[in-house]
PDB file of N, CA and C in Angstrom:
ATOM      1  N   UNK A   1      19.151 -38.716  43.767  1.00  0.00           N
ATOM      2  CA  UNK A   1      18.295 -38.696  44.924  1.00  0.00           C
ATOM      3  C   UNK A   1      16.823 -38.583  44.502  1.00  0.00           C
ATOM      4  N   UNK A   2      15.981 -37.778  43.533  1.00  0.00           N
ATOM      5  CA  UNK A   2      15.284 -37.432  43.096  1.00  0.00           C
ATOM      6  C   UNK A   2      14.718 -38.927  42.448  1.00  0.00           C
ATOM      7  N   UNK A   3      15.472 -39.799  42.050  1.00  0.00           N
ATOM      8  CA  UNK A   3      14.730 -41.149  41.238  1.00  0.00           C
ATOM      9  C   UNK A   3      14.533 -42.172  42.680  1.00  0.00           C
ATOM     10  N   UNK A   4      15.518 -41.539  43.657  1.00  0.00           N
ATOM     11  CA  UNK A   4      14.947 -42.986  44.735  1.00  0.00           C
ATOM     12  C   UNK A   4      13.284 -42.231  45.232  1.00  0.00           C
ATOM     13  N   UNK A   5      13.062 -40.915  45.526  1.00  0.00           N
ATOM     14  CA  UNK A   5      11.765 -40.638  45.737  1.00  0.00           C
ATOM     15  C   UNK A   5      11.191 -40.381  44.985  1.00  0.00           C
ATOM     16  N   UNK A   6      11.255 -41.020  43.955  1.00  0.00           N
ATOM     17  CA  UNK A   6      10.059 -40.865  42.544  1.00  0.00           C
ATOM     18  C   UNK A   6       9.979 -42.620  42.762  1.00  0.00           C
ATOM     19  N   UNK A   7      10.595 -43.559  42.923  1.00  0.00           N
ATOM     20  CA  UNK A   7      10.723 -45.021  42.410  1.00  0.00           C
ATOM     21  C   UNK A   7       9.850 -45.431  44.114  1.00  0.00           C
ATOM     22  N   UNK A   8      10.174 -44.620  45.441  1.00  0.00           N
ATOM     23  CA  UNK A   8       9.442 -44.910  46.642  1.00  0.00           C
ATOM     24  C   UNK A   8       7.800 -44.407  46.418  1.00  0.00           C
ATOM     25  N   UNK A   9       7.770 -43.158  45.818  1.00  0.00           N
ATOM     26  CA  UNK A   9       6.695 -42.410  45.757  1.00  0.00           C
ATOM     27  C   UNK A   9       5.399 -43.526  44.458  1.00  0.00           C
ATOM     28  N   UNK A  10       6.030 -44.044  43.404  1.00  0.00           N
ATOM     29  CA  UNK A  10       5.711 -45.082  42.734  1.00  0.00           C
ATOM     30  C   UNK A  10       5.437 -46.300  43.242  1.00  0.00           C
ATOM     31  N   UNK A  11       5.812 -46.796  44.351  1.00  0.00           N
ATOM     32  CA  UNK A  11       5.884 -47.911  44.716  1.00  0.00           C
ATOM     33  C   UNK A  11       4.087 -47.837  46.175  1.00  0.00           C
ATOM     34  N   UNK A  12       4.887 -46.723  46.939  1.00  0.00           N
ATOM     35  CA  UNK A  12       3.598 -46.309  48.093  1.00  0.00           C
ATOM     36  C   UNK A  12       2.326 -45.558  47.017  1.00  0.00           C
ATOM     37  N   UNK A  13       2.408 -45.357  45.704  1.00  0.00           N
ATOM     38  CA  UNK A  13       1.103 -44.782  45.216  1.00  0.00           C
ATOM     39  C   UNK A  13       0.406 -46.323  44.863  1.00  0.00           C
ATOM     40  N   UNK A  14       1.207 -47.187  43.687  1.00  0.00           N
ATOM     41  CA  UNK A  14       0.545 -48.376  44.061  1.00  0.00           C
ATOM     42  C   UNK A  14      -0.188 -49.207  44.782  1.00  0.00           C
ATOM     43  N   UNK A  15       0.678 -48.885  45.694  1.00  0.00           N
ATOM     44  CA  UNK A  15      -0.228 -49.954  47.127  1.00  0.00           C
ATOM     45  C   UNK A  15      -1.115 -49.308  47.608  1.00  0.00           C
ATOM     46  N   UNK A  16      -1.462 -47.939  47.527  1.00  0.00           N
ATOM     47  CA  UNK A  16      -2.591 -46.579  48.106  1.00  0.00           C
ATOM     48  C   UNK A  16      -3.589 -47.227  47.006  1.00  0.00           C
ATOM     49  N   UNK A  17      -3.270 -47.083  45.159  1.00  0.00           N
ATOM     50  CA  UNK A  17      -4.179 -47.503  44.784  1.00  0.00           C
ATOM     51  C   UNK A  17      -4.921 -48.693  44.162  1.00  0.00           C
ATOM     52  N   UNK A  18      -3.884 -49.741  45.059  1.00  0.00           N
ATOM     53  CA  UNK A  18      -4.410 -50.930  44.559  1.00  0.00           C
ATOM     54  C   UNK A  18      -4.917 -51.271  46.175  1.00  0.00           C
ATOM     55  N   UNK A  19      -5.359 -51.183  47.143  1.00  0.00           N
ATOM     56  CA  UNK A  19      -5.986 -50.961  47.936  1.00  0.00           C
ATOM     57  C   UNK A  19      -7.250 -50.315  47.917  1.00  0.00           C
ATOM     58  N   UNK A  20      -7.374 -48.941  47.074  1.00  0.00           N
ATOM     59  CA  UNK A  20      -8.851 -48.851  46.752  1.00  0.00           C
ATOM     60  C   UNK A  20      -9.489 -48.989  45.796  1.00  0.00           C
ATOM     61  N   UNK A  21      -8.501 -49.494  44.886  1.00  0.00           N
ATOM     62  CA  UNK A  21      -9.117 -50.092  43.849  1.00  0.00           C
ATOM     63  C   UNK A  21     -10.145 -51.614  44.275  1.00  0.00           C
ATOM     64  N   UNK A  22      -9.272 -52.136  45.169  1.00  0.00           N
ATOM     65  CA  UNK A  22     -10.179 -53.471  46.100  1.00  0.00           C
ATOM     66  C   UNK A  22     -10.815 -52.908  46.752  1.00  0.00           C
ATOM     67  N   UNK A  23     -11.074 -51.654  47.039  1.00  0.00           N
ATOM     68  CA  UNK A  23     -12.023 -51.427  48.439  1.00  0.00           C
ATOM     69  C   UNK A  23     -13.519 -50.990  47.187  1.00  0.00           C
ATOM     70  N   UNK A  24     -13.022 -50.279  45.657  1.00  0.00           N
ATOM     71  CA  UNK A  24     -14.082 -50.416  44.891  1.00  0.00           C
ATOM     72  C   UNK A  24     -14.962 -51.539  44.866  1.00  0.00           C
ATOM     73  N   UNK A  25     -13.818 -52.432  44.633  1.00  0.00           N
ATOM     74  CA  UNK A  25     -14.758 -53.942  43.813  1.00  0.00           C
ATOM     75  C   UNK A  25     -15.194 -55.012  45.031  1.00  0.00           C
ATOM     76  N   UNK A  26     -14.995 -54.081  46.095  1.00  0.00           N
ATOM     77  CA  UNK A  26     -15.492 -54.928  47.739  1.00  0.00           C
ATOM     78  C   UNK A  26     -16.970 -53.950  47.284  1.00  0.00           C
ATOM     79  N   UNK A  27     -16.699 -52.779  47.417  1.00  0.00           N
ATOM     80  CA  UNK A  27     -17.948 -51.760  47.570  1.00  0.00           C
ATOM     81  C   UNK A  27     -19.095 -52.166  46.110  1.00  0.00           C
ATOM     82  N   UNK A  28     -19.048 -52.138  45.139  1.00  0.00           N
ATOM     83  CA  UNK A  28     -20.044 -52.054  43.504  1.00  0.00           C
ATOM     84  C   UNK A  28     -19.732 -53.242  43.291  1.00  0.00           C
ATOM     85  N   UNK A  29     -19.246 -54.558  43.396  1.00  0.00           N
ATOM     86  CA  UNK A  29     -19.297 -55.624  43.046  1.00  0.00           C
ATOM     87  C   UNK A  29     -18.334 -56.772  43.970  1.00  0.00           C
ATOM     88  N   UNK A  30     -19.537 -56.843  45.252  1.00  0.00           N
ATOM     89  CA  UNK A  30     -18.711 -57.754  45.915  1.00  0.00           C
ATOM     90  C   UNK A  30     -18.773 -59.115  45.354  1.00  0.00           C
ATOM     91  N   UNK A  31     -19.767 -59.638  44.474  1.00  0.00           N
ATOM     92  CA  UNK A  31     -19.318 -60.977  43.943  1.00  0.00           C
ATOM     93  C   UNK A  31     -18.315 -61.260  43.249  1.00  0.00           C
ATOM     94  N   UNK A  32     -17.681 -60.234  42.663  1.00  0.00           N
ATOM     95  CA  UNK A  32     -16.851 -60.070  41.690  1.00  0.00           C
ATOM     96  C   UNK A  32     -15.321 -60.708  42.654  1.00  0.00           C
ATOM     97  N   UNK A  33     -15.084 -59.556  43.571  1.00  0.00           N
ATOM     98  CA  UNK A  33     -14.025 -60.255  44.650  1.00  0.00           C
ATOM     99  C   UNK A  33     -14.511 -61.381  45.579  1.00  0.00           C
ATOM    100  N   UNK A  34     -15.741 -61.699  45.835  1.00  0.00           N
ATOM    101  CA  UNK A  34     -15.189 -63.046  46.349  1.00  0.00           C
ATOM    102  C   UNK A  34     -15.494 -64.437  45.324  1.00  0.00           C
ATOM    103  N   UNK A  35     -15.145 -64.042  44.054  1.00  0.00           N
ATOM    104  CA  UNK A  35     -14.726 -65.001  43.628  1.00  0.00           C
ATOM    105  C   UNK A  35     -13.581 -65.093  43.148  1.00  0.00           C
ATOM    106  N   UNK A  36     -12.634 -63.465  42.882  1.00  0.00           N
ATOM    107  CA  UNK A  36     -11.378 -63.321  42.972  1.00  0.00           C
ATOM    108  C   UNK A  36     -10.502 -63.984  44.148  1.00  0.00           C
ATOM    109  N   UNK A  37     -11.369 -64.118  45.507  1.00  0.00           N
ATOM    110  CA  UNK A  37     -10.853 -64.907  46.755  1.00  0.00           C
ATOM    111  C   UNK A  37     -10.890 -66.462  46.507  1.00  0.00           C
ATOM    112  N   UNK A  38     -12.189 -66.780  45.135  1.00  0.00           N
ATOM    113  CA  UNK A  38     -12.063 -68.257  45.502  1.00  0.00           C
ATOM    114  C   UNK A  38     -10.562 -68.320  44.428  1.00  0.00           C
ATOM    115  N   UNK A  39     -10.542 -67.708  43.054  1.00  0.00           N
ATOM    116  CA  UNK A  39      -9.216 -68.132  42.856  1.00  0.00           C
ATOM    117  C   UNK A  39      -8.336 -68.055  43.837  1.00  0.00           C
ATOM    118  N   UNK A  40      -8.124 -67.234  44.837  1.00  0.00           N
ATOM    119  CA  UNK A  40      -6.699 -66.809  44.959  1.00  0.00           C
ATOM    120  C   UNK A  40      -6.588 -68.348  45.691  1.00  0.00           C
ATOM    121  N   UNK A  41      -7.934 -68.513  46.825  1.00  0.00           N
ATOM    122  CA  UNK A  41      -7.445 -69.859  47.786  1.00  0.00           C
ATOM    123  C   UNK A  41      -7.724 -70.892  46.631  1.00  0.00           C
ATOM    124  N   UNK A  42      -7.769 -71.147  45.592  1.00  0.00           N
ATOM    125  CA  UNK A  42      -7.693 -72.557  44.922  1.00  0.00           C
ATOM    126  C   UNK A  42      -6.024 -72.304  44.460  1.00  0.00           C
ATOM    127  N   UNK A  43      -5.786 -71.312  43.786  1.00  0.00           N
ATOM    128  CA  UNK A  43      -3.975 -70.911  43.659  1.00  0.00           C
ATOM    129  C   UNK A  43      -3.020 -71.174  45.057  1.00  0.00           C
ATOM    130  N   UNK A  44      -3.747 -70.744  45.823  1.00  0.00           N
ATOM    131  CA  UNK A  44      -2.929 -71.480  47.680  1.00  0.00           C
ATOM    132  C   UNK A  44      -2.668 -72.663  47.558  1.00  0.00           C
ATOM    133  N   UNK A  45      -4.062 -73.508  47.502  1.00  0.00           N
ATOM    134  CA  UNK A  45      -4.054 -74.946  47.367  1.00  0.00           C
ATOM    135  C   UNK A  45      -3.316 -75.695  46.301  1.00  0.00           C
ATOM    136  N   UNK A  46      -3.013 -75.006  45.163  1.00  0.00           N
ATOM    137  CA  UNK A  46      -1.935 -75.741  44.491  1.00  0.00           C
ATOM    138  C   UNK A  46      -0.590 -75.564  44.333  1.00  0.00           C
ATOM    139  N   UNK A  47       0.006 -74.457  45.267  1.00  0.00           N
ATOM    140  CA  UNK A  47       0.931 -74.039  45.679  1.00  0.00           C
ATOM    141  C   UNK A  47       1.438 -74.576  46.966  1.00  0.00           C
ATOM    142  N   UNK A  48       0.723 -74.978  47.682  1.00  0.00           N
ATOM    143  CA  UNK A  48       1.036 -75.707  49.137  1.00  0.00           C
ATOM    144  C   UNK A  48       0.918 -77.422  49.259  1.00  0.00           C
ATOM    145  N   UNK A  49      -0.101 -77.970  47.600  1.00  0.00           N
ATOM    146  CA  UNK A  49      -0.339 -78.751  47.250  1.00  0.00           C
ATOM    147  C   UNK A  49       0.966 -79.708  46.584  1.00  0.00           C
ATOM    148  N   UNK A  50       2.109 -78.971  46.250  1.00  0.00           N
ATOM    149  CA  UNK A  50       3.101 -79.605  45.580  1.00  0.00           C
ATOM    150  C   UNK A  50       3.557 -80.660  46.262  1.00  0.00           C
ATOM    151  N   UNK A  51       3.733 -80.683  47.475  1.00  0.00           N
ATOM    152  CA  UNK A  51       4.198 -81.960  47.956  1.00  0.00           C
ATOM    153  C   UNK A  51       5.714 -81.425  48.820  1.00  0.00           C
ATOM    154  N   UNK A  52       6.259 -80.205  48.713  1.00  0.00           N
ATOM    155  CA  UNK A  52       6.971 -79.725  49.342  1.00  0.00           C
ATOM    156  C   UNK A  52       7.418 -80.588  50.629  1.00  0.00           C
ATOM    157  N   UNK A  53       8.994 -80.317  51.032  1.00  0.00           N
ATOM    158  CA  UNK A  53       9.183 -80.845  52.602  1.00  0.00           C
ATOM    159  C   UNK A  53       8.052 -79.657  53.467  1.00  0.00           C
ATOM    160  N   UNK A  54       8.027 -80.495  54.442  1.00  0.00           N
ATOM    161  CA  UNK A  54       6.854 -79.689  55.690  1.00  0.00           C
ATOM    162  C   UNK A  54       7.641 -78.550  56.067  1.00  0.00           C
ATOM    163  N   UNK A  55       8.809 -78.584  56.189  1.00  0.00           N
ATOM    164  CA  UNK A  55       9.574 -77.165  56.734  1.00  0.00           C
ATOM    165  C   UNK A  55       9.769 -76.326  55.653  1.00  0.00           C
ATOM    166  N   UNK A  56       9.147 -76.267  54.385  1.00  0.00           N
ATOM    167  CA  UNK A  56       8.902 -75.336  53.615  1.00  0.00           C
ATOM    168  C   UNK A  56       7.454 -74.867  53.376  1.00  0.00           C
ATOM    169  N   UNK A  57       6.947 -75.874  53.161  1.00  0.00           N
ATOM    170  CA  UNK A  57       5.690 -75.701  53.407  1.00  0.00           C
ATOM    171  C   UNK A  57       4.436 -75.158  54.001  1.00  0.00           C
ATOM    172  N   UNK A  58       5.188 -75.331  55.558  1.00  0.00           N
ATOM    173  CA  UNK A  58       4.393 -75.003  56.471  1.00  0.00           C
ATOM    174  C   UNK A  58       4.510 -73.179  56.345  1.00  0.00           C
ATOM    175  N   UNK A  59       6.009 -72.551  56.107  1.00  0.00           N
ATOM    176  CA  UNK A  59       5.941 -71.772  55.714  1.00  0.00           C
ATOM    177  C   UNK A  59       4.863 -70.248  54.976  1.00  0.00           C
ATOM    178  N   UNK A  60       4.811 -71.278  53.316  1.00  0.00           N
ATOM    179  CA  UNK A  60       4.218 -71.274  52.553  1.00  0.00           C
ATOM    180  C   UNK A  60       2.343 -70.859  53.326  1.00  0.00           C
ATOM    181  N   UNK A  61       1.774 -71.875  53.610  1.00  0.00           N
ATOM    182  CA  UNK A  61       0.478 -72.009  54.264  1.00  0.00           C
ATOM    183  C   UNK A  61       0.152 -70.951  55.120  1.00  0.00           C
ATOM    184  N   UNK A  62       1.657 -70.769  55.961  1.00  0.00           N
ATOM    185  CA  UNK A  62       1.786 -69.022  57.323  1.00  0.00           C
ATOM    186  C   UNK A  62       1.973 -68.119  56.386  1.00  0.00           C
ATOM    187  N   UNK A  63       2.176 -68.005  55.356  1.00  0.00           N
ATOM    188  CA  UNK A  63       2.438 -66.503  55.078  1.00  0.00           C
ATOM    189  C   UNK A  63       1.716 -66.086  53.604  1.00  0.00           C
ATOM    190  N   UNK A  64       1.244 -67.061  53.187  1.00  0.00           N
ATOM    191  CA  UNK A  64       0.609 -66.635  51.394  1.00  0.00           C
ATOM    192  C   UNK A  64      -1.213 -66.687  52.613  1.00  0.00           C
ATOM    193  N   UNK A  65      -1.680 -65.801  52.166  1.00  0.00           N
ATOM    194  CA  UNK A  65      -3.304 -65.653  52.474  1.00  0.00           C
ATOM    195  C   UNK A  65      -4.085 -65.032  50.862  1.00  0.00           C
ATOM    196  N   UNK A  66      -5.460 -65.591  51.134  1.00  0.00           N
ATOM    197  CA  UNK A  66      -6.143 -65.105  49.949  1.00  0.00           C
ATOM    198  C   UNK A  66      -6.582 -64.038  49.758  1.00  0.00           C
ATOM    199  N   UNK A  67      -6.471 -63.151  50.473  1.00  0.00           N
ATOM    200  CA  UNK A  67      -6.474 -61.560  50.607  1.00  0.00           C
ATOM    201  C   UNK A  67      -5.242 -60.981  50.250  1.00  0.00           C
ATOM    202  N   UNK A  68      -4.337 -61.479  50.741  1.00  0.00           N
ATOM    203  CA  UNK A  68      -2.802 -60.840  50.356  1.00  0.00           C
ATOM    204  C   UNK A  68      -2.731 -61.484  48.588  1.00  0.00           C
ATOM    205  N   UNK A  69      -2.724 -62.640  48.326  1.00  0.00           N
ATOM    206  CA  UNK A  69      -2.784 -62.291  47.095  1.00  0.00           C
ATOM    207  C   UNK A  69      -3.779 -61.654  45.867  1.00  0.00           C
ATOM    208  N   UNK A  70      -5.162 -61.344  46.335  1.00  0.00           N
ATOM    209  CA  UNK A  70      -5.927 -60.461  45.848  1.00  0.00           C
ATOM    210  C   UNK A  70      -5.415 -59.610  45.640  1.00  0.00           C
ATOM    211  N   UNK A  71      -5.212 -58.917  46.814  1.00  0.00           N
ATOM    212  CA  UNK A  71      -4.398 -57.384  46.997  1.00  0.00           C
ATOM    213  C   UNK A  71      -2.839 -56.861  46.352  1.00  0.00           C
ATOM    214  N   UNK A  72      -2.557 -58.256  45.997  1.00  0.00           N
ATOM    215  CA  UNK A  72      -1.190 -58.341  45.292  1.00  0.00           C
ATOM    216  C   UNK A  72      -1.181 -58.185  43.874  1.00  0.00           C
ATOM    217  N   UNK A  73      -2.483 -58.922  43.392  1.00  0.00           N
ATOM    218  CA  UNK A  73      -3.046 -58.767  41.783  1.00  0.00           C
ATOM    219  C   UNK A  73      -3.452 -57.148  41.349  1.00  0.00           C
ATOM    220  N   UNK A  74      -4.412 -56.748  42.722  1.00  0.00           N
ATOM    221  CA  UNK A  74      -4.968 -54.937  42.277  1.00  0.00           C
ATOM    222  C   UNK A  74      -3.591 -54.410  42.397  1.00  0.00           C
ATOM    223  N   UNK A  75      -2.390 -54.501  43.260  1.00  0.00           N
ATOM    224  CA  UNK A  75      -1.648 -53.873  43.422  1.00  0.00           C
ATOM    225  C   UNK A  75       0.097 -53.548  41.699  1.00  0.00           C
ATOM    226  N   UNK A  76      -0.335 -54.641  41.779  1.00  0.00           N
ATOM    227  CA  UNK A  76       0.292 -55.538  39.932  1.00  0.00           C
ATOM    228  C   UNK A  76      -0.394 -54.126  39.136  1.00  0.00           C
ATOM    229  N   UNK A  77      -1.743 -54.818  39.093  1.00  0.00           N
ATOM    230  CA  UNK A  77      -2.394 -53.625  38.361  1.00  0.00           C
ATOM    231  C   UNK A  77      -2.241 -51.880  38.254  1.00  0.00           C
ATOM    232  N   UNK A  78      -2.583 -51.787  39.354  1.00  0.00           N
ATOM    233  CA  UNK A  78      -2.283 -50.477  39.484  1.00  0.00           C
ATOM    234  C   UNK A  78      -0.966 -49.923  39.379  1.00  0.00           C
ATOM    235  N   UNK A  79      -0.079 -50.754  39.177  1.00  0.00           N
ATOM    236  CA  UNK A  79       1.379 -50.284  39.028  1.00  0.00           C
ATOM    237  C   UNK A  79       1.607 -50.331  37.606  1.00  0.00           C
ATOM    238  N   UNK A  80       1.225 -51.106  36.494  1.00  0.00           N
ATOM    239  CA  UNK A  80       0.761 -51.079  35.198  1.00  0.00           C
ATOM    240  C   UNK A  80       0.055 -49.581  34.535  1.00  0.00           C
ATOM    241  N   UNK A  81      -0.988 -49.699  35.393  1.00  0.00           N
ATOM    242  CA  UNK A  81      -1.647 -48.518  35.128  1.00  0.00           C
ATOM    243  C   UNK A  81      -0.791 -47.148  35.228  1.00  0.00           C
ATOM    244  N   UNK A  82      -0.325 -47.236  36.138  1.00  0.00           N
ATOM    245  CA  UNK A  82       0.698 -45.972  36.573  1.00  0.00           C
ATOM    246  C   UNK A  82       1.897 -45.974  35.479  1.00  0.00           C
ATOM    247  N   UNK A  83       2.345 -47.304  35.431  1.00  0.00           N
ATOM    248  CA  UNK A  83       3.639 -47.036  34.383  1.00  0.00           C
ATOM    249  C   UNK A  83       3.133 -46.814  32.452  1.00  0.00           C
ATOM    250  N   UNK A  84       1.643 -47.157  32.595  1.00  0.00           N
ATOM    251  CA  UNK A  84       1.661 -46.917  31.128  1.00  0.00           C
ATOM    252  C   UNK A  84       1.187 -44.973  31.031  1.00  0.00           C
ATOM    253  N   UNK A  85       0.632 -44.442  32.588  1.00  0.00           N
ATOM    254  CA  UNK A  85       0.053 -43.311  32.241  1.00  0.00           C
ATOM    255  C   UNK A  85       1.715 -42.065  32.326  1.00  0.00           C
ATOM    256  N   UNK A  86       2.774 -42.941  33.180  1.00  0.00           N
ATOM    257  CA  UNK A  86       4.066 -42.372  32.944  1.00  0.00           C
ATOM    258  C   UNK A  86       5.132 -42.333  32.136  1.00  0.00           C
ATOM    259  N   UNK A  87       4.589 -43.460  31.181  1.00  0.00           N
ATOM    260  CA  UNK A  87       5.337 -43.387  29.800  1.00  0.00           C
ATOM    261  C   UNK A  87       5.498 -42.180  29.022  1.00  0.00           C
ATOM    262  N   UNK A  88       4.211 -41.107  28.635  1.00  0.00           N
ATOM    263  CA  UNK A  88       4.857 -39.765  28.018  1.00  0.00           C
ATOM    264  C   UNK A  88       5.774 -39.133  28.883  1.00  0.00           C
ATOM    265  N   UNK A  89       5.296 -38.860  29.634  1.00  0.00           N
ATOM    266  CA  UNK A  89       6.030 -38.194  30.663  1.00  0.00           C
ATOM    267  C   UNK A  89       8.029 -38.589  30.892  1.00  0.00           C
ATOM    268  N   UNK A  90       7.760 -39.740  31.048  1.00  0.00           N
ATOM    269  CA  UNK A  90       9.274 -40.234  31.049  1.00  0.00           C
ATOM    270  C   UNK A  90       9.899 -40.269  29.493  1.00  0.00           C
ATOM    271  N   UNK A  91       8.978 -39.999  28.481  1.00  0.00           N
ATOM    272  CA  UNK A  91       9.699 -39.813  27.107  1.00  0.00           C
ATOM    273  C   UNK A  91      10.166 -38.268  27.146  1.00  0.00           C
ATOM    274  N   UNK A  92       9.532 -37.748  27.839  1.00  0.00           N
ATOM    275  CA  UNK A  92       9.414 -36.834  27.488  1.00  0.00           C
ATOM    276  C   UNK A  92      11.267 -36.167  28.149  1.00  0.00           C
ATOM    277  N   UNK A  93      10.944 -36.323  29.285  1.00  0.00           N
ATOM    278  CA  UNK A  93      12.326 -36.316  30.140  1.00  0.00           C
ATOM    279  C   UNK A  93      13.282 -36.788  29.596  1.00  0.00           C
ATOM    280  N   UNK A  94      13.245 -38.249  29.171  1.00  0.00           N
ATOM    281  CA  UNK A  94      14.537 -38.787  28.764  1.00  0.00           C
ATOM    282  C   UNK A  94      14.989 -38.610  27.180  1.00  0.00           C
ATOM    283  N   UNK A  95      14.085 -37.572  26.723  1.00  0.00           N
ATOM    284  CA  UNK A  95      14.324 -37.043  25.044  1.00  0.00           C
ATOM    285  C   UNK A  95      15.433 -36.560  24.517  1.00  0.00           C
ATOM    286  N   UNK A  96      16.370 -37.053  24.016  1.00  0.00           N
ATOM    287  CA  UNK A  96      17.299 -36.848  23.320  1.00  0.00           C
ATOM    288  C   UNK A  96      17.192 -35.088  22.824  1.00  0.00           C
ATOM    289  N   UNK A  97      18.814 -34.443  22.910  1.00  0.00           N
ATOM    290  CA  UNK A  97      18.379 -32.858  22.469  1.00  0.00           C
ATOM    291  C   UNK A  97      18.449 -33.568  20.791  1.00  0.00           C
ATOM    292  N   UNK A  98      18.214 -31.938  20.764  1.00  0.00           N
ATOM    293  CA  UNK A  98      17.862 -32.012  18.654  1.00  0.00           C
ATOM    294  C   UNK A  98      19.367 -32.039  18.296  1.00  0.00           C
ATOM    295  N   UNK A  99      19.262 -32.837  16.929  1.00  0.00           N
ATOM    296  CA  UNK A  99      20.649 -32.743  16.616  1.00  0.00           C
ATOM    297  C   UNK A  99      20.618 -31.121  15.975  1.00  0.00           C
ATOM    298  N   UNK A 100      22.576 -30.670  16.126  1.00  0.00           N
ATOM    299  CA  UNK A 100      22.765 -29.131  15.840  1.00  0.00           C
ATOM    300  C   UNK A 100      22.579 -29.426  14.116  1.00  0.00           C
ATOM    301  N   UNK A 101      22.179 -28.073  13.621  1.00  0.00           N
ATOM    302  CA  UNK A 101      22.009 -27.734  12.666  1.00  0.00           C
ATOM    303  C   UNK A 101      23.704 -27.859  11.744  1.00  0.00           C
ATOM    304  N   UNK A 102      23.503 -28.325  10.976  1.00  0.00           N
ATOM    305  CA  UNK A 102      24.686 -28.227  10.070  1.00  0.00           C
ATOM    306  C   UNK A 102      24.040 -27.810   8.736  1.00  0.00           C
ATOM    307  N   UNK A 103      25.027 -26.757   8.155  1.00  0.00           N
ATOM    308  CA  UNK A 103      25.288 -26.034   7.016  1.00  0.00           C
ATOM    309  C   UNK A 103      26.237 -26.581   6.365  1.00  0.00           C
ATOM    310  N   UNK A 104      25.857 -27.062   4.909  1.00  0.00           N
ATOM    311  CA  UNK A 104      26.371 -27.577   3.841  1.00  0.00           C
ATOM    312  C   UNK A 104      26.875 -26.297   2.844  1.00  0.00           C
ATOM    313  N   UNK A 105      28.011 -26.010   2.705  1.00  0.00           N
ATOM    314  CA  UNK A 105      27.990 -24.898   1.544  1.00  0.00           C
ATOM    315  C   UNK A 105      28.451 -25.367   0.197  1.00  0.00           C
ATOM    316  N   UNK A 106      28.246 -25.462  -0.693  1.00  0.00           N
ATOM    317  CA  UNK A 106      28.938 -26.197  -1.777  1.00  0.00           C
ATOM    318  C   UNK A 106      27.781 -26.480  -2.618  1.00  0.00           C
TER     319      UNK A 106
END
């Protein structure tokens, strides 16, 4: 029970801080994100660009936006960030005990 609210609690800290991690780089360097926006809509355009049937497509066009995938990249990130700063921590937990002492007499 304890790993599904550590793996939920991991998942909602991400999106908390890959949300202000974009609300940083909106705030100290808005050129920075809107040219992260022009990738994301040139990545739309070659994703919707394939030539797809229209009933997939059209799809595609309703539901990918260039904000959602911005927010999808800080959110990537910040989940990186989190899993490399939880790596001791989870060594630490999942550490093997010491092997027992053995006595050689001879």
């Amino acid at each position: 029970m304890l790993r599904i609210f550590l793996s939920a609690g991991n998942i909602l800290l991400s999106l908390v801080l890959g949300a202000l991690l974009m609300a940083l780089v909106a705030v100290y360097s808005p050129e920075t994100l809107s040219l992260m926006l022009a990738w994301a809509r040139s990545f739309k355009d070659l994703i919707t660009g394939t030539g797809l049937n229209a009933k997939y497509n059209i799809w595609l066009e309703l539901l990918l936006d260039e904000r959602q995938l911005v927010f999808m990249g800080f959110t990537i990130f910040a989940r990186i960030v989190i899993g490399i700063l939880m790596l001791p921590f989870s060594r630490l937990h999942h550490r093997a005990p010491a092997p027992a002492q053995r006595h050689f007499y001879g």
